[in-house]
N, C-alpha and C. Protein backbone atom coordinates (compact mmCIF):
# COMPACT_ATOMS: atom_id res chain seq x y z
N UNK A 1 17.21 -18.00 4.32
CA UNK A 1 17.58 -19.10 5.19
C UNK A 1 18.01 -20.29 4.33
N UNK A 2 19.25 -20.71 4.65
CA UNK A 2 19.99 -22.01 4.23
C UNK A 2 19.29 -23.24 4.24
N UNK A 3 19.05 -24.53 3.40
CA UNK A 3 18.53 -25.62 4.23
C UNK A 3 19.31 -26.35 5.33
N UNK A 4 20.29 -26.34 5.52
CA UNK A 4 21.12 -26.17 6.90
C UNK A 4 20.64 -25.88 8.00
N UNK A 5 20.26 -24.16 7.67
CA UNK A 5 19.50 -23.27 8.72
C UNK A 5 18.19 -23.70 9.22
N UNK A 6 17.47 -24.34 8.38
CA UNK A 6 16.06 -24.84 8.24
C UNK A 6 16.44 -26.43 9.02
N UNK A 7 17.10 -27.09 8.89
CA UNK A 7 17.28 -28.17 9.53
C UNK A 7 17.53 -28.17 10.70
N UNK A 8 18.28 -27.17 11.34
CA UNK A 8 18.78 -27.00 12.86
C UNK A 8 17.74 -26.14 13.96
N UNK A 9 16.87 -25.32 12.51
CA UNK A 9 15.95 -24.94 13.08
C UNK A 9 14.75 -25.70 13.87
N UNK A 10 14.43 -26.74 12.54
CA UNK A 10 13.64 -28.05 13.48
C UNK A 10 14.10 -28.88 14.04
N UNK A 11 15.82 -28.97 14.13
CA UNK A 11 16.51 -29.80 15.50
C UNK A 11 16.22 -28.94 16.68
N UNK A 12 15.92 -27.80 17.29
CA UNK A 12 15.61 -26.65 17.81
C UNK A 12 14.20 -26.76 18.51
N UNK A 13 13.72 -27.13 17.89
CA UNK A 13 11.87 -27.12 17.54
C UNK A 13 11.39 -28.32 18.20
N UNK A 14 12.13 -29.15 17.89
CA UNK A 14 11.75 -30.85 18.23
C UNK A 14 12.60 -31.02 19.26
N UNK A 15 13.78 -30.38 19.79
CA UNK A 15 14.54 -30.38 21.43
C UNK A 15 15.36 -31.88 21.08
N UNK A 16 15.80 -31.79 19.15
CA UNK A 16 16.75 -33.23 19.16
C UNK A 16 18.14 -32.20 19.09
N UNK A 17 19.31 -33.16 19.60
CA UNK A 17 20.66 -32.92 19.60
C UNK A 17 20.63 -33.38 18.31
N UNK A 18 22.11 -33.39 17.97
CA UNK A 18 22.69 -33.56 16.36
C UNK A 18 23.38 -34.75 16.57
N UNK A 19 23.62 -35.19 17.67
CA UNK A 19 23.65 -36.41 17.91
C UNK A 19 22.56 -37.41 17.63
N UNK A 20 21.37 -37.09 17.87
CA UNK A 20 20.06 -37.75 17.31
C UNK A 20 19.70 -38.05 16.34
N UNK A 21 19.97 -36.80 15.55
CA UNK A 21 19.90 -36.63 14.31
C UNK A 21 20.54 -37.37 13.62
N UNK A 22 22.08 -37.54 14.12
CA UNK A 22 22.54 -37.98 12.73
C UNK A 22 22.12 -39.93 13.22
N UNK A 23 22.21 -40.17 14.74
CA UNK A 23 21.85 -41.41 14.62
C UNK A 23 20.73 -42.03 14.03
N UNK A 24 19.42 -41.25 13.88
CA UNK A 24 18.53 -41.32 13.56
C UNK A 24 18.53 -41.60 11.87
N UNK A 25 18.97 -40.83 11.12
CA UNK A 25 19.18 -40.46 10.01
C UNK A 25 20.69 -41.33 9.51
N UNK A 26 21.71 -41.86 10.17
CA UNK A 26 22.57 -42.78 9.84
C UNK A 26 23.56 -41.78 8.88
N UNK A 27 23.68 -40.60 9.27
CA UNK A 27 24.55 -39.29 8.16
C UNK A 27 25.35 -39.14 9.96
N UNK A 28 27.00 -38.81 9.07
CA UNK A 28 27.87 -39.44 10.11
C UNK A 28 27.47 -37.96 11.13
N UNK A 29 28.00 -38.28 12.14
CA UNK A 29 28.02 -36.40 12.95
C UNK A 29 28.43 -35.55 12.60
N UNK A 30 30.24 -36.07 12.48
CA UNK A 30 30.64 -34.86 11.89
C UNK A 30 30.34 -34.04 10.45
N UNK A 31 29.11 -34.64 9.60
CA UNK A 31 28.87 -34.37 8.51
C UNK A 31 27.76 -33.26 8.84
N UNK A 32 26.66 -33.71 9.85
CA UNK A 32 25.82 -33.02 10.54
C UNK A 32 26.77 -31.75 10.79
N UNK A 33 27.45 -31.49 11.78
CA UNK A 33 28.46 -30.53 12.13
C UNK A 33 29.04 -29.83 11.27
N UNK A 34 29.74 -30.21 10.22
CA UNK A 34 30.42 -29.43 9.38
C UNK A 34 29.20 -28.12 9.06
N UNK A 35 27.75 -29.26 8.70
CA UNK A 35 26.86 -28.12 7.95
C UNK A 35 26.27 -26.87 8.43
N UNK A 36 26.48 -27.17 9.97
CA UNK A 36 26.60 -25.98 11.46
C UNK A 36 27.65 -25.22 11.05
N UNK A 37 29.11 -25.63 10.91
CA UNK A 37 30.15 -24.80 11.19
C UNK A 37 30.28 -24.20 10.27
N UNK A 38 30.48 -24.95 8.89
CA UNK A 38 31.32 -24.29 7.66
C UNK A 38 29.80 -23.93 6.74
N UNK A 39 28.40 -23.87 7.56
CA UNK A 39 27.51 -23.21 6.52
C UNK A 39 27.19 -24.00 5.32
N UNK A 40 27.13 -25.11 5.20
CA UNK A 40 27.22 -26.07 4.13
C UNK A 40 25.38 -26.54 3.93
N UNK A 41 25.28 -27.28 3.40
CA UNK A 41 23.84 -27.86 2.60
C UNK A 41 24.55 -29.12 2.66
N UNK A 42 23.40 -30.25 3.19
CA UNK A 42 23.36 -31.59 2.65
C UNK A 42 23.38 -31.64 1.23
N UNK A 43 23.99 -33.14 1.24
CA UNK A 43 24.12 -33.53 -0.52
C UNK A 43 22.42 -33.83 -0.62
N UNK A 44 21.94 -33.86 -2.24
CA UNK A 44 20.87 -33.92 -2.33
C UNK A 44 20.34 -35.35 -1.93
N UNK A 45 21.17 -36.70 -2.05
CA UNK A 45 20.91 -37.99 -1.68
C UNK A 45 20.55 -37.85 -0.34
N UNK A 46 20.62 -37.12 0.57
CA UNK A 46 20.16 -37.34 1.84
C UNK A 46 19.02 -36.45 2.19
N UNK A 47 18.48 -35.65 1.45
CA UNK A 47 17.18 -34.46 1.57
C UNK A 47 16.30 -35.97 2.26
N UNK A 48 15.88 -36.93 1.36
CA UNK A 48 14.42 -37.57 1.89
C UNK A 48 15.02 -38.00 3.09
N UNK A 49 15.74 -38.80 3.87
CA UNK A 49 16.02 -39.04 5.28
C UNK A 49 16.01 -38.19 6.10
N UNK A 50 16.59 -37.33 5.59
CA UNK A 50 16.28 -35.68 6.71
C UNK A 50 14.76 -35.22 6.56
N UNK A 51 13.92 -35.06 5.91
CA UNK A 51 12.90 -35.24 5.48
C UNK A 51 12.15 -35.79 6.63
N UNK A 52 12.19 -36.89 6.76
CA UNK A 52 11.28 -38.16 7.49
C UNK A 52 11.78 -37.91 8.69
N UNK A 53 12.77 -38.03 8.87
CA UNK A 53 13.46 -37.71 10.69
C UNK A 53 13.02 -36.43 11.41
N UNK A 54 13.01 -35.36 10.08
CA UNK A 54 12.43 -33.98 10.73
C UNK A 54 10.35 -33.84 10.64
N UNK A 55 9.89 -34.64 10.15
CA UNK A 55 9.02 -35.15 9.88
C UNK A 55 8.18 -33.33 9.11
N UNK A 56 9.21 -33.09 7.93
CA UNK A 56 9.04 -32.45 7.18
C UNK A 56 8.96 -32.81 5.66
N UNK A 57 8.45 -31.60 4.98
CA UNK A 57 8.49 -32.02 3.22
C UNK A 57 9.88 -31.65 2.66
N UNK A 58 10.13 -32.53 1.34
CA UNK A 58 10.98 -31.75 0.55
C UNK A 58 10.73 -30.43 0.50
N UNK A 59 9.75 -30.31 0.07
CA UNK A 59 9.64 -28.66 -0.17
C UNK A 59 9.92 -27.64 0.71
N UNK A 60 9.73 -28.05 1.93
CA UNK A 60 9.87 -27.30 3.15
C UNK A 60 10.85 -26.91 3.68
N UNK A 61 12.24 -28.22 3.62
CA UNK A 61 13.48 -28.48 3.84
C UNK A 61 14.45 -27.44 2.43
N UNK A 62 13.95 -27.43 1.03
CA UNK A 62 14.41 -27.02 0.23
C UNK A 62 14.31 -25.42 0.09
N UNK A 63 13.00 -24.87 0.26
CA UNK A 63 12.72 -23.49 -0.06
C UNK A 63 12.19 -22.78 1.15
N UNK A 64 11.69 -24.07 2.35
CA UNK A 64 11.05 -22.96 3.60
C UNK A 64 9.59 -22.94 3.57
N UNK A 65 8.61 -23.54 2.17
CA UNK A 65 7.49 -23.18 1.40
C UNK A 65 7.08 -24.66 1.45
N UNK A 66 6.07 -24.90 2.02
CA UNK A 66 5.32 -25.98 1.18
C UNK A 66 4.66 -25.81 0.14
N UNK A 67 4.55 -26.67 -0.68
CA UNK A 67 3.94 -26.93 -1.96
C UNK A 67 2.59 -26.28 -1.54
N UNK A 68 1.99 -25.62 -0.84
CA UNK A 68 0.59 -25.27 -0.30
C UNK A 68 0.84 -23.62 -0.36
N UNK A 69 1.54 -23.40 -0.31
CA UNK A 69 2.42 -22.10 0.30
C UNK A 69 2.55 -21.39 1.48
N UNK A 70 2.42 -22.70 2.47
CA UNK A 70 2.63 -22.25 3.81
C UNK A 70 3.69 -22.40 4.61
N UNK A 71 3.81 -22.22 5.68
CA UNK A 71 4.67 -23.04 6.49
C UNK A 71 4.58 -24.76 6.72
N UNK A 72 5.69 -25.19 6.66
CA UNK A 72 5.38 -26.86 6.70
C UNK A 72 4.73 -26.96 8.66
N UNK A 73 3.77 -28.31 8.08
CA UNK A 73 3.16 -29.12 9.45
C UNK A 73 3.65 -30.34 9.04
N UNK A 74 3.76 -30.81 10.20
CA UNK A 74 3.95 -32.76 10.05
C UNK A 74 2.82 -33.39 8.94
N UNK A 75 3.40 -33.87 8.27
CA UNK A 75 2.80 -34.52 7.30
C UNK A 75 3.32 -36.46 7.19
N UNK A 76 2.41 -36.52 7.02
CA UNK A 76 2.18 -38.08 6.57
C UNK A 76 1.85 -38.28 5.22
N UNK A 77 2.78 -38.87 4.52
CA UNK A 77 2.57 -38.43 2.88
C UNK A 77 2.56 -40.09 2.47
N UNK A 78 2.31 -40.36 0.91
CA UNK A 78 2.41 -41.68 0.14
C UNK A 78 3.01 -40.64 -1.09
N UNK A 79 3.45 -41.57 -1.70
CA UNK A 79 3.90 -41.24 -2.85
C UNK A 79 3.91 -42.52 -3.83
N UNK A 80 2.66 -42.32 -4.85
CA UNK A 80 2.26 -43.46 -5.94
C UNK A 80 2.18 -42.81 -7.32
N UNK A 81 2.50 -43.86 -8.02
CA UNK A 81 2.30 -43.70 -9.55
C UNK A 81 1.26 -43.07 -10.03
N UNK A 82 1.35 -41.88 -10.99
CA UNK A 82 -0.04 -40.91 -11.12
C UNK A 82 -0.87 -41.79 -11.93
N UNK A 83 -0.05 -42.99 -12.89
CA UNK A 83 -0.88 -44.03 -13.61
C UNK A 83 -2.00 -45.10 -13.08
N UNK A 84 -1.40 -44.76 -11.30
CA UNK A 84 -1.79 -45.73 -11.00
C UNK A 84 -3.46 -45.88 -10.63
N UNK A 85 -4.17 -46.73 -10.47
CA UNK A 85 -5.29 -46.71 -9.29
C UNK A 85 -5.57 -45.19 -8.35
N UNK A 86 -4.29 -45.39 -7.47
CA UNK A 86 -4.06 -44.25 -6.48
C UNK A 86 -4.06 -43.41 -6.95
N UNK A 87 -3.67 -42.80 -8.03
CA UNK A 87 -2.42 -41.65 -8.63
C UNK A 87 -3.76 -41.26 -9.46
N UNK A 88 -4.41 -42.31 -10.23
CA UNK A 88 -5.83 -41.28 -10.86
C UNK A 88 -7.10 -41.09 -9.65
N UNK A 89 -6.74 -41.74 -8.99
CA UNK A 89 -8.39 -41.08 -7.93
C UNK A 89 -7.76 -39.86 -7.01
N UNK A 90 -6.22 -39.56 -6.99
CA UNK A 90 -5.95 -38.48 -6.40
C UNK A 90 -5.95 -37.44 -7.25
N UNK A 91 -5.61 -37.31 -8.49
CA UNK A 91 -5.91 -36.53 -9.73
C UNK A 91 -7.00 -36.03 -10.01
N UNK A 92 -7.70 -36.89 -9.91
CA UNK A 92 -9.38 -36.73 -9.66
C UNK A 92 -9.88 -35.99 -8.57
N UNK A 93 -9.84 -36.36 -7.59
CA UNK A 93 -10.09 -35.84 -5.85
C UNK A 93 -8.97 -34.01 -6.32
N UNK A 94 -8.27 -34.07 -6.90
CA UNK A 94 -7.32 -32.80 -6.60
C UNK A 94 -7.93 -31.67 -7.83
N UNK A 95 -8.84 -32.40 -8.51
CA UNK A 95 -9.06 -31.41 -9.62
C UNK A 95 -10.61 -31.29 -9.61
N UNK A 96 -11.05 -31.46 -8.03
CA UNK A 96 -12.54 -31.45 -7.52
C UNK A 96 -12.65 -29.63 -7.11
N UNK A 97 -13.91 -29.32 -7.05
CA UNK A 97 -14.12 -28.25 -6.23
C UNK A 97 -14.37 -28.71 -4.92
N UNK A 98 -13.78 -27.56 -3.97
CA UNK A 98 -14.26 -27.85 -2.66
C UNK A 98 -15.24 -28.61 -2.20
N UNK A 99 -16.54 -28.15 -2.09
CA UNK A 99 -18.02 -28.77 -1.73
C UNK A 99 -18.10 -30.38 -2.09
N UNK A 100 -17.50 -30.36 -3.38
CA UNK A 100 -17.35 -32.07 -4.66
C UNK A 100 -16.31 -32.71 -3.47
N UNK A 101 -15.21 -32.40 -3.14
CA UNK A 101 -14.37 -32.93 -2.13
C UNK A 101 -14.66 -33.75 -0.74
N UNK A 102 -15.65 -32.59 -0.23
CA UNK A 102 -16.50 -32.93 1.19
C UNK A 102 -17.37 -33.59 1.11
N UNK A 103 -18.00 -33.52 -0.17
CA UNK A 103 -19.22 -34.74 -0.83
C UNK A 103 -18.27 -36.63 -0.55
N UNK A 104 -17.71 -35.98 -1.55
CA UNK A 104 -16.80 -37.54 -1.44
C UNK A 104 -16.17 -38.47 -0.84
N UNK A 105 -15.65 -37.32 0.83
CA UNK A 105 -15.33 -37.51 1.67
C UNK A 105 -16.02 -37.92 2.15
N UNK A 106 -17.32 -37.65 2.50
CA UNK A 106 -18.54 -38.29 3.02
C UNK A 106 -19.13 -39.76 2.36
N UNK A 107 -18.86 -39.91 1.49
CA UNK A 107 -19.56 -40.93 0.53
C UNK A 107 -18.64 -42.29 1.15
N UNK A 108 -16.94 -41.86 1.02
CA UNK A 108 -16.00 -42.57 1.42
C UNK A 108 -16.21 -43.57 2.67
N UNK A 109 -16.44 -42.02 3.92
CA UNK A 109 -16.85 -42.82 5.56
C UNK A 109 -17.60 -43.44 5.37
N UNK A 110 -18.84 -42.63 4.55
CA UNK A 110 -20.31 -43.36 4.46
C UNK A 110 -19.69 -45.83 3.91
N UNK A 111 -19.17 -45.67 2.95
CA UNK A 111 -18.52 -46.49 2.38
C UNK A 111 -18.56 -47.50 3.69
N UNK A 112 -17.08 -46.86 4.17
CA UNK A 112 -15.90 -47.48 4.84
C UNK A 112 -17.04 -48.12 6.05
N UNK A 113 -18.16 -47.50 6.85
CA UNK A 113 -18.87 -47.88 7.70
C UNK A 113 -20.09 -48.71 7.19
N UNK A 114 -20.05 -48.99 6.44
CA UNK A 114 -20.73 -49.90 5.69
C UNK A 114 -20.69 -51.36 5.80
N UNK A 115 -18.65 -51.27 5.23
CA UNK A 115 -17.88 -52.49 5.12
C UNK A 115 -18.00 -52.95 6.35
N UNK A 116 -17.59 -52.06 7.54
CA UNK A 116 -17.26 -52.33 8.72
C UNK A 116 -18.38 -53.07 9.32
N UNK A 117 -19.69 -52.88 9.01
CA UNK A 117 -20.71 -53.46 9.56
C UNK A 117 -20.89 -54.52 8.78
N UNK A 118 -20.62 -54.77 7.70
CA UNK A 118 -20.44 -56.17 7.17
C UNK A 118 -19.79 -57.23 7.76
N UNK A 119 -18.86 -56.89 8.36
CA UNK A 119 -17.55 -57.91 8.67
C UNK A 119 -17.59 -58.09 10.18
């Protein structure tokens, strides 16, 4: 399957016209269309807008595969510097064992309801 094919598939899925699409996404119609007719692939500058509109991953849109190796679900993603703050406590959190994960997760709410009763 084409990423073309994969795109029209979740225009399909989600019950949007290509009219939607491209208003949504600001990629002209007939550019949308061509990639219907003549079998074509978006340029790579437009993968992340199609991306977000189809409320899919790169990965998903590119190979069919999420980075998980499943089928893509709606995802809500960030994307931060691995240097950063964020980028090492997710490094951290990603190179946990399971059980260490759910621990932390817990520690977190435990946290967060803490604050909340502070304020």
């Amino acid at each position: 399957m084409t990423i073309s094919d994969r795109i029209f598939e979740k225009l399909q899925e989600k019950g949007m016209t290509q009219k939607e699409f491209a208003s949504l996404t600001g990629i002209p119609e007939s550019t949308v269309s061509d990639w219907r007719k003549k079998k074509t692939n978006p340029t790579a500058d437009k993968i992340l807008v199609i991306c977000k509109a189809l409320d899919v991953t790169p990965e998903w849109i590119l190979s069919g595969i999420d980075a998980d190796g499943g089928r893509s679900k709606p995802l809500d993603y960030f994307i931060v510097e691995k240097n950063s703050d964020q980028g090492r406590l997710i490094d951290a959190f990603n190179n946990m064992q399971g059980r260490d994960k759910t621990y932390l997760l817990g520690y977190i709410e435990a946290f967060k309801n803490m604050q909340n009763n502070r304020d």
